[in-house]
Protein backbone atom coordinates (compact mmCIF):
# COMPACT_ATOMS: atom_id res chain seq x y z
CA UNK A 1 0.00 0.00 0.00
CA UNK A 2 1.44 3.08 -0.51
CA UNK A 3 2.31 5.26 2.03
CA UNK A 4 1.44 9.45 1.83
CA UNK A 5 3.33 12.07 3.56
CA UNK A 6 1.43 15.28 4.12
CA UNK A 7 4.11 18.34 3.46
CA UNK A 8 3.49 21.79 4.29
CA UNK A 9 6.99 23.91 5.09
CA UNK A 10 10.14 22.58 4.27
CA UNK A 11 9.21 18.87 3.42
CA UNK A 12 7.32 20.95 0.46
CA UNK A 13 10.72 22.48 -0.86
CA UNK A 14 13.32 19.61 0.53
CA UNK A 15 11.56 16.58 1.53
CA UNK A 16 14.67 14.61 1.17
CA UNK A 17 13.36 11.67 -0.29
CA UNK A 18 12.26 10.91 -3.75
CA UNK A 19 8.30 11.22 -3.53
CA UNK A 20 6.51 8.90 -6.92
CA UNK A 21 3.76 11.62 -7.29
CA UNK A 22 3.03 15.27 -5.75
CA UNK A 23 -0.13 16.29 -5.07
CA UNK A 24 -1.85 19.45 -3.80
CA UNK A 25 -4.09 18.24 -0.66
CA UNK A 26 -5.74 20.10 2.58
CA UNK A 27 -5.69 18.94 5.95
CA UNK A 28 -8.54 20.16 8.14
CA UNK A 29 -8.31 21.00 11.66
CA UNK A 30 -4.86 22.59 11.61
CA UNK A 31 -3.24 25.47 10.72
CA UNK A 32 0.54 26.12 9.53
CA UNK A 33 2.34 28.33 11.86
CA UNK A 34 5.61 29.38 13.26
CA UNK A 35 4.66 28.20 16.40
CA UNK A 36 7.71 25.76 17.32
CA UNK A 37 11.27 27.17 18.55
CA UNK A 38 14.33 26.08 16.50
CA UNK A 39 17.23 25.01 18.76
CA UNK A 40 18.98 22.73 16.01
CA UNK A 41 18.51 23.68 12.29
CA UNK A 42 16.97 27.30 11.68
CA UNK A 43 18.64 28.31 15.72
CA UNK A 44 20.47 27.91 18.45
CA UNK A 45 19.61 27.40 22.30
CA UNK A 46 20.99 30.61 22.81
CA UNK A 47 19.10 32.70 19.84
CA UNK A 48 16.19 30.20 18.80
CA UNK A 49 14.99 30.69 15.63
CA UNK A 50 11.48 29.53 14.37
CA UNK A 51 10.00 26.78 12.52
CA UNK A 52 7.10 26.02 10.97
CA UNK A 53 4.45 23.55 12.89
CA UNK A 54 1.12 22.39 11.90
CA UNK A 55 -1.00 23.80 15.41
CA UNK A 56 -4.38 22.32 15.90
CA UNK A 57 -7.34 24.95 15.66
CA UNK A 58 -11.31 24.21 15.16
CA UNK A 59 -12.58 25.24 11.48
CA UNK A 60 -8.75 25.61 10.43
CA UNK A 61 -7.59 24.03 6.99
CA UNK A 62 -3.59 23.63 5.89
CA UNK A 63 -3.18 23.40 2.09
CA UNK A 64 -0.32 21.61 1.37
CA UNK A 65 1.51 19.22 -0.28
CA UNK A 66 0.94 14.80 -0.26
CA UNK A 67 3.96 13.33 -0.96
CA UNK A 68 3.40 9.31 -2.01
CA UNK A 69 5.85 7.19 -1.24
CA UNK A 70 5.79 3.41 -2.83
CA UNK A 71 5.42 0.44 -0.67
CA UNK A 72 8.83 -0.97 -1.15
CA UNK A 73 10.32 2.90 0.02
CA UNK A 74 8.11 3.17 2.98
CA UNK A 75 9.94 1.62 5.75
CA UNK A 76 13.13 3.42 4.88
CA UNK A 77 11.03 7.09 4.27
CA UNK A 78 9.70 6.58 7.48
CA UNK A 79 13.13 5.98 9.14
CA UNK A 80 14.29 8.90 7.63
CA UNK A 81 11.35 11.34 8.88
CA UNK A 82 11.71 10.35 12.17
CA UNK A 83 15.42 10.89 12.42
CA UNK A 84 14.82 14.46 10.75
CA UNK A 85 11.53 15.16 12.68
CA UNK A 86 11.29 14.05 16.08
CA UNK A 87 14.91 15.33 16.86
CA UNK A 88 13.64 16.89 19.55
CA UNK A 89 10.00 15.51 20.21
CA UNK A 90 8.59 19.14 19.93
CA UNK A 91 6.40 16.94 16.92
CA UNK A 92 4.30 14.40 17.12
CA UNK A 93 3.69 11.54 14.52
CA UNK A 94 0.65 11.16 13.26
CA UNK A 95 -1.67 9.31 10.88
CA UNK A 96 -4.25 12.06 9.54
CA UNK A 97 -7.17 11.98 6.84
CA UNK A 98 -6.31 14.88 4.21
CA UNK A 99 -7.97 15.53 0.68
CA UNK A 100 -5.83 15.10 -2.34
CA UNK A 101 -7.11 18.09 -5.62
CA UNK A 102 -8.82 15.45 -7.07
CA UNK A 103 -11.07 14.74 -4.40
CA UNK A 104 -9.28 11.76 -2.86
CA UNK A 105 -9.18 11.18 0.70
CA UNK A 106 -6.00 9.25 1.92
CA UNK A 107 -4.37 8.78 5.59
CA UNK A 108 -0.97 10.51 5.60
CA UNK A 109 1.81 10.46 8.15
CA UNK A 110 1.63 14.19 9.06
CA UNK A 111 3.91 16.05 11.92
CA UNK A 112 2.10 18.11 13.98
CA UNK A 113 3.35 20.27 17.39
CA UNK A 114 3.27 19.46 20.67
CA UNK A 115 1.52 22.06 22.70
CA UNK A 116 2.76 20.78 25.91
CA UNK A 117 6.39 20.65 24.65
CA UNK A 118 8.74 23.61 25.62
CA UNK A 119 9.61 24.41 22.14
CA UNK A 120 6.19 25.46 21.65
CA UNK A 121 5.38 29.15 21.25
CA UNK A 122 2.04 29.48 19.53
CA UNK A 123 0.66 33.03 19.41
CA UNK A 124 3.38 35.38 18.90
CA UNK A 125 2.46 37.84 16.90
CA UNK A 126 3.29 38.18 13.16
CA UNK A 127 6.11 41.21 14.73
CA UNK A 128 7.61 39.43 17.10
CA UNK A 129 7.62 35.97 14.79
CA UNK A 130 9.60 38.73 11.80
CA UNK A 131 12.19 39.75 14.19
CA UNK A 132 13.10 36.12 15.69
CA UNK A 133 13.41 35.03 11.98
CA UNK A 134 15.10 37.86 10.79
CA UNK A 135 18.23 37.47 12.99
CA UNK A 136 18.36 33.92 13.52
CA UNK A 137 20.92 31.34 11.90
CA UNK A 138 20.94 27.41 13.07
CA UNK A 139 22.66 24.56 12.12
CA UNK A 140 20.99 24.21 8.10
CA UNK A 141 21.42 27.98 7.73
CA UNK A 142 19.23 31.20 8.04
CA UNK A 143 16.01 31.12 9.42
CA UNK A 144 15.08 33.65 6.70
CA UNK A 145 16.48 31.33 4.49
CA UNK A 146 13.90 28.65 5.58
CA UNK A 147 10.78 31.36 5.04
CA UNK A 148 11.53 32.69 1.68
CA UNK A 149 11.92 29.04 0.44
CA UNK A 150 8.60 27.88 2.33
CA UNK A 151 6.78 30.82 0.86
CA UNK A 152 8.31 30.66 -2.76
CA UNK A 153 7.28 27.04 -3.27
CA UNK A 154 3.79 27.80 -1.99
CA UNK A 155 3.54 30.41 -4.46
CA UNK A 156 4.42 28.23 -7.10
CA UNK A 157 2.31 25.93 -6.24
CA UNK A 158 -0.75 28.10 -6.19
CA UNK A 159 -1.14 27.76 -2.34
CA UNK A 160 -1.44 31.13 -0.72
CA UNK A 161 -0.64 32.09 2.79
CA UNK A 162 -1.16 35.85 4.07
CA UNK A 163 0.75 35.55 6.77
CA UNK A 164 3.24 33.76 5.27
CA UNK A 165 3.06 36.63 3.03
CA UNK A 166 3.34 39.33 5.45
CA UNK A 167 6.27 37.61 7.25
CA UNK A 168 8.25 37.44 4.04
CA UNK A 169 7.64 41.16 3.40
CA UNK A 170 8.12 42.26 6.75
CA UNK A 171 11.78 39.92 7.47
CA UNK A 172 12.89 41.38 4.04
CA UNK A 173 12.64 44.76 5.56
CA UNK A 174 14.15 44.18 8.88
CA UNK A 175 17.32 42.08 7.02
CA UNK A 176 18.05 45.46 5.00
């Protein structure tokens, strides 16, 4: 059976794995936000940066993208989220129903935040959220580095953001 991985900040851009189709899909009840502290690739402990999370809210939809991955590739795909994902257990694995464009409803293996977890910072303000990601640099590079290429492959994909939007504006100002 093939396996679907739901995609909707950097495993959009760099999922690191070689996906057999790419689909637009939507995953209800959640909403993308940079709601989770980076300590290890967009930060440091001592100047977290931010990261995107998918943060649970009533009525809230996340457009992203499903990545399909073939039955033979599943075991090792799966090996290789977790490493990458759960590095610090600020996410939590989960199987979730999402809607693929055409209508199709699959069960995809979707990382979504901890609220309980002390990397978890949802409700800054779209301000506050610019300057932390404006001046922060981790382990894979930039933080701003990680926004403009979250928000650029949205675009291009059709899949708007506003805030997303905003941020990217607003970080471009405050990084001269």
């Amino acid at each position: 059976m093939t396996m679907w991985v739901f995609g909707y900040g950097s495993l959009v851009w760099n999922p690191g794995f070689e996906a057999r189709d790419r689909v637009i899909a939507s995953l209800p009840g959640y909403h993308r936000s940079f709601c989770m502290r980076s300590i290890h690739h967009r930060g440091t402990d001592e100047n977290p940066g931010l990261v995107l999370a998918l943060d649970e809210a009533p009525g809230a939809v996340c457009h992203g993208v499903a990545l399909s991955v073939p039955p033979e590739k599943a075991g090792e795909v799966l090996e290789y989220l977790r490493e990458r994902e759960l590095i610090s257990s600020a996410y939590i694995e989960k199987m979730l129903d999402i809607t693929l464009a055409d209508g199709r409803r699959v069960e995809a293996v979707t990382y979504v935040i901890d609220p309980d977890h002390v990397q978890y910072c949802g409700g800054l303000d779209l301000e506050e959220q610019a300057g932390i990601i404006a001046r922060a640099v981790g382990g894979r590079g930039p933080n701003t580095e990680y926004l403009f290429n979250t928000a650029d492959h949205l675009d291009q994909l059709g899949i708007m953001d506003r805030d997303l939007d905003w941020l990217v504006r607003r970080v471009r100002h405050l990084a001269g």
